[in-house]
PDB file of N, CA and C in Angstrom:
ATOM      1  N   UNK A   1     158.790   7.274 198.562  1.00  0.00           N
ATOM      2  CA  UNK A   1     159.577   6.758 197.454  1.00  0.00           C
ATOM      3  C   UNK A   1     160.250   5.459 197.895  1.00  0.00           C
ATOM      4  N   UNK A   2     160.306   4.291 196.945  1.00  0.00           N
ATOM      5  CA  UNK A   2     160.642   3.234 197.472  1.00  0.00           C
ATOM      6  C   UNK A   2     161.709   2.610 196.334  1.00  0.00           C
ATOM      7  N   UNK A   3     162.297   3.186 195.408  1.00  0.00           N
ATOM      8  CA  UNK A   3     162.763   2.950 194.577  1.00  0.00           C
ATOM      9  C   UNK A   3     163.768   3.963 194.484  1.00  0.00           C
ATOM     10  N   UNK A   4     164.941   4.175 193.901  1.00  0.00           N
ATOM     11  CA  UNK A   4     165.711   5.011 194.074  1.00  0.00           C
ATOM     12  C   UNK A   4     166.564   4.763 192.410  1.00  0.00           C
ATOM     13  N   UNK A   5     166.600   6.083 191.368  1.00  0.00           N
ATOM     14  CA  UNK A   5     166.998   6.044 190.020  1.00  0.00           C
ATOM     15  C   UNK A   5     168.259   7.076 190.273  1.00  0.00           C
ATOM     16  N   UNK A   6     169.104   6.437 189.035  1.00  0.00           N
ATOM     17  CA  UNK A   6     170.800   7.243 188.543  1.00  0.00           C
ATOM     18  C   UNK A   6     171.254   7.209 187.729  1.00  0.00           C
ATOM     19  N   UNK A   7     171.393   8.289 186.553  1.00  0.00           N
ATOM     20  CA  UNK A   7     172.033   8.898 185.913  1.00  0.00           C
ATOM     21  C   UNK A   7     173.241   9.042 185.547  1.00  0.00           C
ATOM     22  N   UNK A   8     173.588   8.661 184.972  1.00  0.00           N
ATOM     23  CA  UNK A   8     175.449   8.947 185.314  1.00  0.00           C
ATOM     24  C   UNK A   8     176.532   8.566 183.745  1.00  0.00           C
ATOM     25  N   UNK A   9     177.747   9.325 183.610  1.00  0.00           N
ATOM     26  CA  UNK A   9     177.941   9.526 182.577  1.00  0.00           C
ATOM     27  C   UNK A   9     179.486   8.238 182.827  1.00  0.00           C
ATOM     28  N   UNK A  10     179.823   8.102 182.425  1.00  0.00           N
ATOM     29  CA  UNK A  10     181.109   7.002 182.524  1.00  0.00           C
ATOM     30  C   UNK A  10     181.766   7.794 181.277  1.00  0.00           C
ATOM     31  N   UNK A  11     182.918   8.811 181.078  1.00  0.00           N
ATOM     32  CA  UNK A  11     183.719   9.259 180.338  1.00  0.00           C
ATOM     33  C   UNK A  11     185.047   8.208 179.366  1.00  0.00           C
ATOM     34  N   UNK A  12     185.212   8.238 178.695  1.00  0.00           N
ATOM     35  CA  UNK A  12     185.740   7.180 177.600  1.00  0.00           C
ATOM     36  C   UNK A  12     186.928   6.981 178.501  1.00  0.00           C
ATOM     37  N   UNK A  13     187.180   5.552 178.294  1.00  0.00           N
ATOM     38  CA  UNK A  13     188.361   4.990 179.426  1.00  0.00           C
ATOM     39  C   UNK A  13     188.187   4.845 181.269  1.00  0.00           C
ATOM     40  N   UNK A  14     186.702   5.300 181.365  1.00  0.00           N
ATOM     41  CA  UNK A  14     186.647   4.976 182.989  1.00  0.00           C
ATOM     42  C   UNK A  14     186.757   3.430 182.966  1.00  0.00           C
ATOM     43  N   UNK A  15     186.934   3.359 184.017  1.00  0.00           N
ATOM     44  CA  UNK A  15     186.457   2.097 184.598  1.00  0.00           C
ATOM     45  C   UNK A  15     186.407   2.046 186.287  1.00  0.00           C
ATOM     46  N   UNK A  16     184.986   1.068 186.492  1.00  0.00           N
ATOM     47  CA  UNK A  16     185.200   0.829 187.944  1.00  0.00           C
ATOM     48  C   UNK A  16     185.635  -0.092 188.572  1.00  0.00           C
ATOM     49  N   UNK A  17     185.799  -0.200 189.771  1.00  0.00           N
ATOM     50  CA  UNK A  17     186.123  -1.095 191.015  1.00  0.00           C
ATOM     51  C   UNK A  17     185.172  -2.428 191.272  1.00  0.00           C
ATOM     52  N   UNK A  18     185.293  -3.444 191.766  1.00  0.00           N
ATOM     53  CA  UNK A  18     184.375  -4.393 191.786  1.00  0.00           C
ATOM     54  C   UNK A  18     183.381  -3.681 192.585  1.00  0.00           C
ATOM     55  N   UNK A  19     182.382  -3.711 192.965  1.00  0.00           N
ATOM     56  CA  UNK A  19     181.105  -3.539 193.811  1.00  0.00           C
ATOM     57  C   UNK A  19     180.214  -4.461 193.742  1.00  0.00           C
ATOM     58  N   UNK A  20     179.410  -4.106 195.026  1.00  0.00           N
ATOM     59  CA  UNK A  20     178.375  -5.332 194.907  1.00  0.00           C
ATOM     60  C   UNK A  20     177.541  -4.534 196.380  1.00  0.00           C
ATOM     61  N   UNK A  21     176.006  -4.629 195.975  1.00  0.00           N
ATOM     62  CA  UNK A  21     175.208  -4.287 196.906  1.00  0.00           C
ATOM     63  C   UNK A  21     174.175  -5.061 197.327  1.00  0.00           C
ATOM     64  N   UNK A  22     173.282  -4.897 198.253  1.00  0.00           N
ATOM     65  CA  UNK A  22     171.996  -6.084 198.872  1.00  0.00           C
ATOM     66  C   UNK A  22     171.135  -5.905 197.462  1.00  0.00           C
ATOM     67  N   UNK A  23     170.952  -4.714 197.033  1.00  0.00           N
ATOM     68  CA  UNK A  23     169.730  -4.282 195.608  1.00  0.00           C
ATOM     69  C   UNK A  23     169.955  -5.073 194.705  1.00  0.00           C
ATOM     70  N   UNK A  24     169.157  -5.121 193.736  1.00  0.00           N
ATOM     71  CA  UNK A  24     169.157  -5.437 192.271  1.00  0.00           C
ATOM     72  C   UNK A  24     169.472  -4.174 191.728  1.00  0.00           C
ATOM     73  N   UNK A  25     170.131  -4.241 190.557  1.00  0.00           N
ATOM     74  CA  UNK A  25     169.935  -2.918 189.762  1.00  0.00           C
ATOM     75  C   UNK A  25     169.891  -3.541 188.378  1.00  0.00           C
ATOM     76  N   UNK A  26     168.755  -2.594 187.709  1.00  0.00           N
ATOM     77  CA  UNK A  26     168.664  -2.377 186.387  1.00  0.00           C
ATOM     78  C   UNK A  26     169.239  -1.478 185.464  1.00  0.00           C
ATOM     79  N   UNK A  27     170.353  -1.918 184.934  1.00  0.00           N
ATOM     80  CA  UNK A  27     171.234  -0.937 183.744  1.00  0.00           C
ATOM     81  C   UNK A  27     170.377  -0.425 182.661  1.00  0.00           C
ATOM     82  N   UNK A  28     170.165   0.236 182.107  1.00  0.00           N
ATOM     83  CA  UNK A  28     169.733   0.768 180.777  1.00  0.00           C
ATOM     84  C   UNK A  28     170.312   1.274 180.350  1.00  0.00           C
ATOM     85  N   UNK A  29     170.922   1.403 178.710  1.00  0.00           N
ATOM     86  CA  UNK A  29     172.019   2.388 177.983  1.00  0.00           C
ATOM     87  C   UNK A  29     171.805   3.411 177.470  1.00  0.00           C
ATOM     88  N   UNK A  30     171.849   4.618 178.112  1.00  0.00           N
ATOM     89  CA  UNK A  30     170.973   5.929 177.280  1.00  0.00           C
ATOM     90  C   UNK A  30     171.910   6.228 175.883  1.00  0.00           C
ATOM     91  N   UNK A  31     173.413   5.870 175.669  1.00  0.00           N
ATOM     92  CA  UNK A  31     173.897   6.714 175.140  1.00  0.00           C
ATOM     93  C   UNK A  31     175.264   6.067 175.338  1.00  0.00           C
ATOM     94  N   UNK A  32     176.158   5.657 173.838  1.00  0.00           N
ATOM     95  CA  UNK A  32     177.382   4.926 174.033  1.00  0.00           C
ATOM     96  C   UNK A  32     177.562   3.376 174.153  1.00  0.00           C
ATOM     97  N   UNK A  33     179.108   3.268 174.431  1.00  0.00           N
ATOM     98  CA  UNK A  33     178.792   1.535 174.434  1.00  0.00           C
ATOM     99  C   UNK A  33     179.702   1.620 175.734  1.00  0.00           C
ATOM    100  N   UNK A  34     179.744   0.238 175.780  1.00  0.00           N
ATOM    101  CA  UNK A  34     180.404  -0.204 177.343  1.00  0.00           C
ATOM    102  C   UNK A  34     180.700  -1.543 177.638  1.00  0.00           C
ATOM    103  N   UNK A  35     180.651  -2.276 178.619  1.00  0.00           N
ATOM    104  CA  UNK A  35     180.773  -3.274 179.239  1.00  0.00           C
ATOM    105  C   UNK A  35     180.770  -3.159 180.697  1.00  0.00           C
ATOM    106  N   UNK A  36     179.883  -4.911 180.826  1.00  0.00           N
ATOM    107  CA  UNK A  36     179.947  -4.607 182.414  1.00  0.00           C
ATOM    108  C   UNK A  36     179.883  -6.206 182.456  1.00  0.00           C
ATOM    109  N   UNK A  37     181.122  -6.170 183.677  1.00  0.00           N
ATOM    110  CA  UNK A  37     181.467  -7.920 183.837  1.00  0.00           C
ATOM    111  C   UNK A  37     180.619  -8.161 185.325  1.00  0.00           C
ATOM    112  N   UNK A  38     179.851  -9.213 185.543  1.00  0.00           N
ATOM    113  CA  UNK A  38     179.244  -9.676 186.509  1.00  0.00           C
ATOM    114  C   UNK A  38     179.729 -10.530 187.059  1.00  0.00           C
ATOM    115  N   UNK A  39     180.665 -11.232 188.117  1.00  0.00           N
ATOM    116  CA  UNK A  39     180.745 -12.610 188.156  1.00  0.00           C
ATOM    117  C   UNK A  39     181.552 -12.826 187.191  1.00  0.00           C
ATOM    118  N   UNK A  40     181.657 -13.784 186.363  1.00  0.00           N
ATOM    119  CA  UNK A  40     182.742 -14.805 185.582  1.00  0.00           C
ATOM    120  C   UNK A  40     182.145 -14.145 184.264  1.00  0.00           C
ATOM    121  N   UNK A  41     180.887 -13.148 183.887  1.00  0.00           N
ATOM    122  CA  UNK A  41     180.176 -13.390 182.618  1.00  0.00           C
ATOM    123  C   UNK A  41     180.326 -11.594 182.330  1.00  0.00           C
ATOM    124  N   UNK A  42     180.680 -11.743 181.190  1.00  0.00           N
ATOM    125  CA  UNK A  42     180.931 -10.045 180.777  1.00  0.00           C
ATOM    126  C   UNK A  42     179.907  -9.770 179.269  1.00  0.00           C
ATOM    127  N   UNK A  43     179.163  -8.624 179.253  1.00  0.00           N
ATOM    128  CA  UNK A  43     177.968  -7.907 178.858  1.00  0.00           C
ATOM    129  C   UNK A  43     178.848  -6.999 177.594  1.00  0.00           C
ATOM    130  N   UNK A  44     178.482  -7.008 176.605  1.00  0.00           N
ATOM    131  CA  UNK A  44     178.542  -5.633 175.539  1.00  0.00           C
ATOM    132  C   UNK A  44     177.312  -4.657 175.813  1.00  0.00           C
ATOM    133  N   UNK A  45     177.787  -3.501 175.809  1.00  0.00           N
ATOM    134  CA  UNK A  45     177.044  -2.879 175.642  1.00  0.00           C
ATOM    135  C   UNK A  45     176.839  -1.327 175.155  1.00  0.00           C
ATOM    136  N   UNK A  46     175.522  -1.415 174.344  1.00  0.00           N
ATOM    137  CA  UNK A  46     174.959   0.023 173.690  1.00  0.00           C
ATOM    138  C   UNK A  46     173.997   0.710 173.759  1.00  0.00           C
ATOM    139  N   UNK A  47     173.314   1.601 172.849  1.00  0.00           N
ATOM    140  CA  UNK A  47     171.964   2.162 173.112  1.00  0.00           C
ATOM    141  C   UNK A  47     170.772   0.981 173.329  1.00  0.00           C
ATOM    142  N   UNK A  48     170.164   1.692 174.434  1.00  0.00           N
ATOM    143  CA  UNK A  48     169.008   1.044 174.252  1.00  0.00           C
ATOM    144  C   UNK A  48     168.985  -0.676 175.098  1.00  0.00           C
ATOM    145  N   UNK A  49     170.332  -1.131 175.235  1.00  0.00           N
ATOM    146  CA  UNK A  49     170.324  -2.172 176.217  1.00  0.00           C
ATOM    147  C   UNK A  49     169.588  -2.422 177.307  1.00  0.00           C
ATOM    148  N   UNK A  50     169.374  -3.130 178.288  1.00  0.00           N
ATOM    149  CA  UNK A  50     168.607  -3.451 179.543  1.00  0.00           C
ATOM    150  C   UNK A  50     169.625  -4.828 180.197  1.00  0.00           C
ATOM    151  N   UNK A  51     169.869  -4.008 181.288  1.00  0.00           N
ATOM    152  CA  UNK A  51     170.478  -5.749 181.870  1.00  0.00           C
ATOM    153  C   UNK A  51     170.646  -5.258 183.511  1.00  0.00           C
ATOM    154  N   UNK A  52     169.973  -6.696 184.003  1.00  0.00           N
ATOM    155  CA  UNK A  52     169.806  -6.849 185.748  1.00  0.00           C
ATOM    156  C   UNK A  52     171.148  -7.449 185.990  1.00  0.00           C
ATOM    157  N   UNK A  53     171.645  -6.409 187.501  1.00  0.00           N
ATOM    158  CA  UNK A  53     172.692  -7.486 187.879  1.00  0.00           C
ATOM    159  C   UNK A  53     171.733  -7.800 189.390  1.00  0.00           C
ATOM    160  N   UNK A  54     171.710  -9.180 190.136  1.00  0.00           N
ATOM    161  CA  UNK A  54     171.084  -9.632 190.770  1.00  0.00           C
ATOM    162  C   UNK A  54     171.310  -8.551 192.128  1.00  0.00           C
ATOM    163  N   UNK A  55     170.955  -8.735 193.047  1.00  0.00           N
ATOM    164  CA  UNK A  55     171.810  -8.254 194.413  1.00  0.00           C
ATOM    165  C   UNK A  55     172.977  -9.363 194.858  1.00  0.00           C
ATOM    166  N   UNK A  56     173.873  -8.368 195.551  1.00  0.00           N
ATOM    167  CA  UNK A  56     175.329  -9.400 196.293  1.00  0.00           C
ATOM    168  C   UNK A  56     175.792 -10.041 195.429  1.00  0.00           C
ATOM    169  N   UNK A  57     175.611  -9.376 193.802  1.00  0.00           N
ATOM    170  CA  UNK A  57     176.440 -10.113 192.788  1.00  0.00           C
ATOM    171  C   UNK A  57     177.829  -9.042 192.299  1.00  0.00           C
ATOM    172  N   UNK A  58     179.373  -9.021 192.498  1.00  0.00           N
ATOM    173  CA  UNK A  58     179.997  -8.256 192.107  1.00  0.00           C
ATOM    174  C   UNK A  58     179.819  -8.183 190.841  1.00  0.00           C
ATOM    175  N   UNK A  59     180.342  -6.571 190.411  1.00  0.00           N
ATOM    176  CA  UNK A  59     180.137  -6.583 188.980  1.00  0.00           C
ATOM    177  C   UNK A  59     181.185  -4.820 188.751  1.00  0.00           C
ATOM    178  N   UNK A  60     181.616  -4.870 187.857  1.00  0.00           N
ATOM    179  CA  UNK A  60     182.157  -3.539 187.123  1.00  0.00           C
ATOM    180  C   UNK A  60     181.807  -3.340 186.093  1.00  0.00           C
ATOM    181  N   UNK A  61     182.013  -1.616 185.611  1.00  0.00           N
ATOM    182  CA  UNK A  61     181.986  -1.197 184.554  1.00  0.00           C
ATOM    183  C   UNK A  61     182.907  -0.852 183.433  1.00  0.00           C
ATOM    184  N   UNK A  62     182.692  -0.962 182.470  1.00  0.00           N
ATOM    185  CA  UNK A  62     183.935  -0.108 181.438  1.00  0.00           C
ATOM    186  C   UNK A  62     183.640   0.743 180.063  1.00  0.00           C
ATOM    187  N   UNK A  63     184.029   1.881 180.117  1.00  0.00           N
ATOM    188  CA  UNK A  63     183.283   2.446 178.844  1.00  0.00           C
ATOM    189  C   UNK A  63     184.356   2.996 178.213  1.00  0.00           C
ATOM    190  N   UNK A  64     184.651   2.187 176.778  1.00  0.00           N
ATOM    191  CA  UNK A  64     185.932   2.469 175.786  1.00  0.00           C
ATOM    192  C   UNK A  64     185.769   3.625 175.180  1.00  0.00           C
ATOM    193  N   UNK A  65     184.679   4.084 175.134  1.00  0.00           N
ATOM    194  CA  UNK A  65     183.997   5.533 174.784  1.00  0.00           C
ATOM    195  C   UNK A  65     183.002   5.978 175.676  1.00  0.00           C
ATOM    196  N   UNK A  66     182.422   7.389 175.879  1.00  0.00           N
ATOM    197  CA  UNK A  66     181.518   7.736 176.483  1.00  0.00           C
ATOM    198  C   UNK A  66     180.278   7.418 176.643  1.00  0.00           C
ATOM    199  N   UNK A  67     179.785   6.889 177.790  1.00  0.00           N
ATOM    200  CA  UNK A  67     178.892   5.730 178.183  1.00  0.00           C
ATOM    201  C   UNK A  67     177.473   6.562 179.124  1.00  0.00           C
ATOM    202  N   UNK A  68     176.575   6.558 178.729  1.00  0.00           N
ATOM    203  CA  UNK A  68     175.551   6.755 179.504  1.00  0.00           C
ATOM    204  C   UNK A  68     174.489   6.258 179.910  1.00  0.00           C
ATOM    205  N   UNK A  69     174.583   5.870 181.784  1.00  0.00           N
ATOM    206  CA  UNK A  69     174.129   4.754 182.256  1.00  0.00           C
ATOM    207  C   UNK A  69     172.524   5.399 182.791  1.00  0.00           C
ATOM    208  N   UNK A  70     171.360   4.484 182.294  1.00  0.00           N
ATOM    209  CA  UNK A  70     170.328   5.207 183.629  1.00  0.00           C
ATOM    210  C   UNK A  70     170.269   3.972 184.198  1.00  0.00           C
ATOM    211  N   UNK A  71     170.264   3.980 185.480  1.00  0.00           N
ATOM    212  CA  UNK A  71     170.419   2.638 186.752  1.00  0.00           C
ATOM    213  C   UNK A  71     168.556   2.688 187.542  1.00  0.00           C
ATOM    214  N   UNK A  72     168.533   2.032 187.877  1.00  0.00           N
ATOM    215  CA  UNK A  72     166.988   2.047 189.505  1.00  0.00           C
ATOM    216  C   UNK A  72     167.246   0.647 189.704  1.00  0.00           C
ATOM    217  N   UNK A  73     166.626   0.910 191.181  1.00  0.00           N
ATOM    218  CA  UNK A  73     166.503  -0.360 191.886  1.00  0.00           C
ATOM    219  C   UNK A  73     165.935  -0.075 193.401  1.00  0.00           C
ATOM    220  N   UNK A  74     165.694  -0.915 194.423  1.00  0.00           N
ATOM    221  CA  UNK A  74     165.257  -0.962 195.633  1.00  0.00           C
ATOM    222  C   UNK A  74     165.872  -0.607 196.731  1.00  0.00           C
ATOM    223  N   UNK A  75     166.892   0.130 196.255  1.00  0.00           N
ATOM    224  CA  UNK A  75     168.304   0.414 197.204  1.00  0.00           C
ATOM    225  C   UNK A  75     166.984   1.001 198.511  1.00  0.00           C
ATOM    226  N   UNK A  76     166.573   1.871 198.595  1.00  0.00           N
ATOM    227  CA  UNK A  76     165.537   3.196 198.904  1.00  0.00           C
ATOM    228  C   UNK A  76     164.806   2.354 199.849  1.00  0.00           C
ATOM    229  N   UNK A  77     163.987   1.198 199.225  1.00  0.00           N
ATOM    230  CA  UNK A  77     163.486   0.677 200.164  1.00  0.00           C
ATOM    231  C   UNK A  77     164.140  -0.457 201.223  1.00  0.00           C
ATOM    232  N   UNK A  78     165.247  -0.850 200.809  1.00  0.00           N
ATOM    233  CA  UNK A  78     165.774  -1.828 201.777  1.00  0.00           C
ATOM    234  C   UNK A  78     166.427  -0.845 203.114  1.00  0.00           C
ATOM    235  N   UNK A  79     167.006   0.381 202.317  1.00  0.00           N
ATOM    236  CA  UNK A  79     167.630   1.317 203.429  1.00  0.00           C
ATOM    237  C   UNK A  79     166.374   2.064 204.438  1.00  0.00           C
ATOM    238  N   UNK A  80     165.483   1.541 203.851  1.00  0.00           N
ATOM    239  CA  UNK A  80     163.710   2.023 205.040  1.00  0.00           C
ATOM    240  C   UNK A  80     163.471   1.468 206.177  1.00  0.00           C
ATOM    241  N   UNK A  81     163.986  -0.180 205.477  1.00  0.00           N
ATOM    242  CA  UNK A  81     163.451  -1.311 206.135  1.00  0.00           C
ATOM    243  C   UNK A  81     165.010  -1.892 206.905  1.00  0.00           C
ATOM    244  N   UNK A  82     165.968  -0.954 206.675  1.00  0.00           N
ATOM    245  CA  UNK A  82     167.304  -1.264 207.709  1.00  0.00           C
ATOM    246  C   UNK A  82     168.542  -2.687 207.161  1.00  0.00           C
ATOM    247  N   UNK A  83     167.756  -2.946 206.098  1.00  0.00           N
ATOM    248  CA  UNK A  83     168.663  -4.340 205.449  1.00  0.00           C
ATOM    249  C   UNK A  83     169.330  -3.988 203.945  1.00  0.00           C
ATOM    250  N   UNK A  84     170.007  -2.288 203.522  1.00  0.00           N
ATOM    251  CA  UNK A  84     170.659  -2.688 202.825  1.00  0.00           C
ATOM    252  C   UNK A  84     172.358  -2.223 202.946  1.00  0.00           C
ATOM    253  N   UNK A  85     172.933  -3.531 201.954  1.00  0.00           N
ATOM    254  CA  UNK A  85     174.588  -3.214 202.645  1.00  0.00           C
ATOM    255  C   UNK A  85     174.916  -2.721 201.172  1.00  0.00           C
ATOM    256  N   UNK A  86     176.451  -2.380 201.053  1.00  0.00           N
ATOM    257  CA  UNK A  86     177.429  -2.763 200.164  1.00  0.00           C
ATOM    258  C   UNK A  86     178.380  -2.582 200.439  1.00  0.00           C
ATOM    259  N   UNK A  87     179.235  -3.394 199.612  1.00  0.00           N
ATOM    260  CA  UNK A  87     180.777  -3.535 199.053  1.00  0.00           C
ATOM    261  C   UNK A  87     181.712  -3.408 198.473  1.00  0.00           C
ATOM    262  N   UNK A  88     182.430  -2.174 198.254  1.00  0.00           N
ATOM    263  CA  UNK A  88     183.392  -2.242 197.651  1.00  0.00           C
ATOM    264  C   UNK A  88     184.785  -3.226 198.043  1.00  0.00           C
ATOM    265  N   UNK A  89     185.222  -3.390 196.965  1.00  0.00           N
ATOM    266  CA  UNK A  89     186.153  -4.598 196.856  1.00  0.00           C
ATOM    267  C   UNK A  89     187.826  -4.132 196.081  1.00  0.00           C
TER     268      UNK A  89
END
């Protein structure tokens, strides 16, 4: 497996911490709306969305209502090949 996928529910009023990892990740919106600020540039978001945040780009989440995220990316294979980091901030 070289790819690594996540699931995950963001309950109305979460929000996260800056982060930022070596991966790319691909957001998809199963379910709900949200936001997610990248850098200086902040995202709406609902069903059915798609949005890349690059790698080593900070970024958070926020879901004003109940938000359901499916995520993948290369995390899997960089941690194979010994080159991946992250950051919380």
């Amino acid at each position: 497996m070289t790819m690594a996928t996540l699931i995950r529910l963001l309950p109305r009023g979460f929000a996260t911490q800056p982060y930022r990892s070596s991966d790319s990740m691909v957001f998809i919106v199963a379910e709900g709306r949200g936001e997610l600020k990248a850098g200086a540039q902040t995202f709406a978001l609902e069903a059915h969305d798609l949005l890349v945040v690059p790698g080593w780009k900070s970024h958070t989440l926020h879901a004003p209502e109940d938000l359901v995220l499916f995520s993948y990316s290369d995390r899997v294979a960089q941690e194979k090949l010994g080159f991946w980091r992250e950051q919380r901030q």
